[in-house]
Protein backbone atom coordinates (compact mmCIF):
# COMPACT_ATOMS: atom_id res chain seq x y z
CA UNK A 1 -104.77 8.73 -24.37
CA UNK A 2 -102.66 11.55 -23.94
CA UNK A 3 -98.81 10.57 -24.00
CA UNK A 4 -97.16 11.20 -20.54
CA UNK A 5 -94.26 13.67 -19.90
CA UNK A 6 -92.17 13.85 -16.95
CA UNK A 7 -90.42 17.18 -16.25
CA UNK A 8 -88.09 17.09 -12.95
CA UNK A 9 -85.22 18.56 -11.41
CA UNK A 10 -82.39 18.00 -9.27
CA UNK A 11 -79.04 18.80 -7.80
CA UNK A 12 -76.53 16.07 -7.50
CA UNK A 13 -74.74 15.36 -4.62
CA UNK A 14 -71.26 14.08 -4.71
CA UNK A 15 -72.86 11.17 -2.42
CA UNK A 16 -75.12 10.43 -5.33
CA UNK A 17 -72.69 11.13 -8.07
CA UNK A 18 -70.61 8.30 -6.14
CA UNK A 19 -73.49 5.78 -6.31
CA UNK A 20 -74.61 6.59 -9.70
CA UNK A 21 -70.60 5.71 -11.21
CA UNK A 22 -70.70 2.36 -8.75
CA UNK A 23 -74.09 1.31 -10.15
CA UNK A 24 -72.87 2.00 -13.51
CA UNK A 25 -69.23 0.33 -12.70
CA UNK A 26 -70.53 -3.01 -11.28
CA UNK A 27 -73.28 -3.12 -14.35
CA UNK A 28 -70.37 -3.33 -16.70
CA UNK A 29 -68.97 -6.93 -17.20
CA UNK A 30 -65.63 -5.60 -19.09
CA UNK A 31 -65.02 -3.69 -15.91
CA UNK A 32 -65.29 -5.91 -13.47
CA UNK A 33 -63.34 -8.22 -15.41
CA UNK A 34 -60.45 -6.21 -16.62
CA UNK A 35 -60.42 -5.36 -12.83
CA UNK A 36 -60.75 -8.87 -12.01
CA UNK A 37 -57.44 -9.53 -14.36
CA UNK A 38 -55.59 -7.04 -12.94
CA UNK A 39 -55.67 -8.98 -9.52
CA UNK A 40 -54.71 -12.19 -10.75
CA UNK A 41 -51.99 -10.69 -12.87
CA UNK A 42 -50.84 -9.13 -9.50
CA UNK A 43 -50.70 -12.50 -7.29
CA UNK A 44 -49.12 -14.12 -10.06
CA UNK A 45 -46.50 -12.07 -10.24
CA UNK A 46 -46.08 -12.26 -6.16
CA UNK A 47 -45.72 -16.27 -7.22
CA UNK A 48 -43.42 -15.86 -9.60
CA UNK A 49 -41.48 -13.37 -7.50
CA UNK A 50 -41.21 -16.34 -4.95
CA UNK A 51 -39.57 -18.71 -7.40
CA UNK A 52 -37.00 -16.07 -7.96
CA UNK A 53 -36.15 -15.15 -4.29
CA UNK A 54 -36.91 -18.66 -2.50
CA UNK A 55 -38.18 -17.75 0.60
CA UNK A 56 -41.35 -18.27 1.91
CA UNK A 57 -42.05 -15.50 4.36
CA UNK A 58 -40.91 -13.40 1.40
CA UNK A 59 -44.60 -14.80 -0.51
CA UNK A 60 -46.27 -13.88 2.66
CA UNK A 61 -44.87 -9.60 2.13
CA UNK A 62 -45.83 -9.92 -1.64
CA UNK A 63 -49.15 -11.28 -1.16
CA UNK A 64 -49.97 -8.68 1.54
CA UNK A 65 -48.58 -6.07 -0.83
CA UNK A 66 -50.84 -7.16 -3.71
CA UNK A 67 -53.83 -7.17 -1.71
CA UNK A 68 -53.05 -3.61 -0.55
CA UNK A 69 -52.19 -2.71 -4.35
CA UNK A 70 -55.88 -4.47 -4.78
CA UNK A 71 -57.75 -2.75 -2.19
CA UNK A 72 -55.93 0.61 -3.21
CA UNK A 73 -57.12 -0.06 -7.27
CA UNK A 74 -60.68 -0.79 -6.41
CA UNK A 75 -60.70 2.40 -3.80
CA UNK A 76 -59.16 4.47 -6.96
CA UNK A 77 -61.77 3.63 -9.49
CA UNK A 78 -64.93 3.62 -7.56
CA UNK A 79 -64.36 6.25 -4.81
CA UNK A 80 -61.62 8.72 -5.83
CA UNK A 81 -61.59 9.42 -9.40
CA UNK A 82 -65.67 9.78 -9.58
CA UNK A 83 -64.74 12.16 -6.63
CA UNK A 84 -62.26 13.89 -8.67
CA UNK A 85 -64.31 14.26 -11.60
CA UNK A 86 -67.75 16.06 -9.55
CA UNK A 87 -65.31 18.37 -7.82
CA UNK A 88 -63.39 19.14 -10.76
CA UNK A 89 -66.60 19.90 -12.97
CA UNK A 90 -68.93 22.10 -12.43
CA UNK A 91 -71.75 20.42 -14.96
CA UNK A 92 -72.26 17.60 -12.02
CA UNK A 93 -73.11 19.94 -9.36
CA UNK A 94 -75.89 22.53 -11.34
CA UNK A 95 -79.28 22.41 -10.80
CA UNK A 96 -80.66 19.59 -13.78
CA UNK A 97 -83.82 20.48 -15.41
CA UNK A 98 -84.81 17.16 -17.04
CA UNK A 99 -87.93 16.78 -19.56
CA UNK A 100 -89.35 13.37 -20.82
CA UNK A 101 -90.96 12.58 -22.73
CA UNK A 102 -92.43 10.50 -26.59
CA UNK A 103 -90.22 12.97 -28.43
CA UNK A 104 -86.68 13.06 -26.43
CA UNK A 105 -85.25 13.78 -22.83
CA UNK A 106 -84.65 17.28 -22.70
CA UNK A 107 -81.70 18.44 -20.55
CA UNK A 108 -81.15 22.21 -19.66
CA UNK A 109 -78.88 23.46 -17.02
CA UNK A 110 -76.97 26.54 -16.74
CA UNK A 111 -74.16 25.26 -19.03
CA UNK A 112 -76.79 22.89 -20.71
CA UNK A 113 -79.83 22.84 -23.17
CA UNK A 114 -79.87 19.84 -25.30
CA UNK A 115 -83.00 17.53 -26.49
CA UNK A 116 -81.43 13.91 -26.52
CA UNK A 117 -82.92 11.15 -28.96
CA UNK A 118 -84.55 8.13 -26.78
CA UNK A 119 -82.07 5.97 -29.55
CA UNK A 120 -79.20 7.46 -27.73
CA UNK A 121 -79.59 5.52 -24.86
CA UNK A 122 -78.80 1.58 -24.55
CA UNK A 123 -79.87 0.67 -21.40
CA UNK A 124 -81.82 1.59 -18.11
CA UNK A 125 -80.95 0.25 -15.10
CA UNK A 126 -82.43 1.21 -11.75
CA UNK A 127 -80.22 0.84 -8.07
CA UNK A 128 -82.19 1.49 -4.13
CA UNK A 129 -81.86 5.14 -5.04
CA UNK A 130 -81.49 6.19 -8.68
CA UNK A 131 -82.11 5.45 -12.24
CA UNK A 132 -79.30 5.04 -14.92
CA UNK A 133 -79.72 5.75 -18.53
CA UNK A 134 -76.56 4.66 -19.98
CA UNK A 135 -75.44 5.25 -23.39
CA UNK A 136 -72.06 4.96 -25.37
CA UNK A 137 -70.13 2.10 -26.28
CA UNK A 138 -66.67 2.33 -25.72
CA UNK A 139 -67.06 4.74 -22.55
CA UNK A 140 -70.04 4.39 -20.97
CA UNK A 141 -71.80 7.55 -20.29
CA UNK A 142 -74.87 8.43 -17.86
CA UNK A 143 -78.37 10.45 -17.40
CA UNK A 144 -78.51 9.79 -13.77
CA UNK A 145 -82.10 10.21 -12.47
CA UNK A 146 -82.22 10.07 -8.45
CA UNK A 147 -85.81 8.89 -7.50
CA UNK A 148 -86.11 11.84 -4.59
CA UNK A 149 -86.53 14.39 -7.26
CA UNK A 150 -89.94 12.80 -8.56
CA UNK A 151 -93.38 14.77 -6.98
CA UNK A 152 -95.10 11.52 -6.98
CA UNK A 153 -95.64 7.46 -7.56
CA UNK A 154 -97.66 8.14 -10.08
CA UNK A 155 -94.56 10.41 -12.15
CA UNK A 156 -92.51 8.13 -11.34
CA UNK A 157 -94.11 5.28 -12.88
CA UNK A 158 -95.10 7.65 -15.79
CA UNK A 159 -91.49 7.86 -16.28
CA UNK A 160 -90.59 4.30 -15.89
CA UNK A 161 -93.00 3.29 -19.01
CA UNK A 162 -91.14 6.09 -20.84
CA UNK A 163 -88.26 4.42 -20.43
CA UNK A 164 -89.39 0.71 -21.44
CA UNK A 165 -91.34 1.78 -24.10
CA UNK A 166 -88.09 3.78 -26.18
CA UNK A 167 -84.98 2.10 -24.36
CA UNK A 168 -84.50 -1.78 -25.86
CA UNK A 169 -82.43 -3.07 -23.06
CA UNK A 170 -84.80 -2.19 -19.73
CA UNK A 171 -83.87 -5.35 -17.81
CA UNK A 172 -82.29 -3.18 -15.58
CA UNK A 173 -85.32 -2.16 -14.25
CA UNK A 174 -86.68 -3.77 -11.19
CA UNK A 175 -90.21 -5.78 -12.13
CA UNK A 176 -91.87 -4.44 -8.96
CA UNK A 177 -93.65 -0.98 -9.48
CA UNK A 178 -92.33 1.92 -7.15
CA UNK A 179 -93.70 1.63 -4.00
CA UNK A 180 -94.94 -1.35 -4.21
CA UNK A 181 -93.42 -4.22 -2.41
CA UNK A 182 -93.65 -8.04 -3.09
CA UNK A 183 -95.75 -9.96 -1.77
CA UNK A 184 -93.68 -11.87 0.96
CA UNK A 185 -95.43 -14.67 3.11
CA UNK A 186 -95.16 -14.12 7.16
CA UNK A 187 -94.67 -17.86 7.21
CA UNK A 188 -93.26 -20.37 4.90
CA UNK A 189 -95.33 -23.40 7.22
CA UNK A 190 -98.90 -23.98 5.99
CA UNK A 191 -101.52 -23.97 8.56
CA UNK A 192 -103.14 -26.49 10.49
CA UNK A 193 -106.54 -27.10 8.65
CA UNK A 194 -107.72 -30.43 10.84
């Protein structure tokens, strides 16, 4: 059997660029938490604010301000930083030339032309409209693969046994093929065999 390789390419949008760092935000439990700290931390301190000044309609301001501090912290980290970053570098918006296959995923752009090791990666995940192939530890890094820029079904499924056969962690990846939907029943009553 001859081993399959996948060669496709793409352009990023920034719309995708957005989804691809919100896919790989909410996939990462130290994330959400840290974020999740950070608004406790804040409402406490609106409490503790309240002991100090006494005065109840005073709790009321502080806890509208720390839900607009919230709201504002969230909007920061999932919509205007990844903006900043895909406007501010060029690399995001070239045309990707991507390559896998048994050896490697090979990368070439105009800035780019790198083979990366199938080790390198630590986990796939897959969203509505894009794969992730996220490596690093510390800071997580990305190989975003949108699904529009493969020819076919059969590519893309090519590609998705690529990527459980040399990427341990693959529970990302949905358990229904591409294209294929579940089976879903137009009626939970059985019928009426008398």
């Amino acid at each position: 059997m001859r081993e399959p390789v996948v060669k496709i390419e793409y352009q990023l949008s920034e719309s995708e660029y957005l989804t691809a760092t919100r896919l790989l935000f909410f996939q990462s439990r130290e994330a959400i938490v840290r974020m999740g700290v950070i608004c406790v931390l804040a409402l406490m301190s609106a409490f503790v604010m309240n002991l100090i000044v006494a005065d109840m309609s005073m709790l009321l301001v502080l806890i509208v301000v720390v839900i607009i501090f919230d709201v504002f912290l969230f909007y920061n980290a999932l919509v205007t930083l990844p903006r900043q970053y895909f406007r501010g570098d060029s690399k995001f918006r070239e045309k990707y030339e991507v390559t896998f296959s048994s050896e490697g995923v090979f990368v070439k752009t105009i800035q780019i032309d790198s083979k990366l090791a199938w080790s390198l990666y630590t986990k796939a995940i897959e969203g509505r409209e894009m794969y992730l192939m996220m490596y690093g530890k510390d800071t997580r890094m990305m190989t975003a693969v949108p699904k529009r820029a493969f020819k076919s079904r059969d590519e893309e499924i090519q590609f998705r046994e690529l990527v459980t056969r040399h990427i341990a962690d693959h529970s990302g990846l949905k358990n229904v093929p591409p294209g294929e939907r579940e089976y879903t029943p137009k009626s939970l009553t059985p019928p009426d065999w008398r």
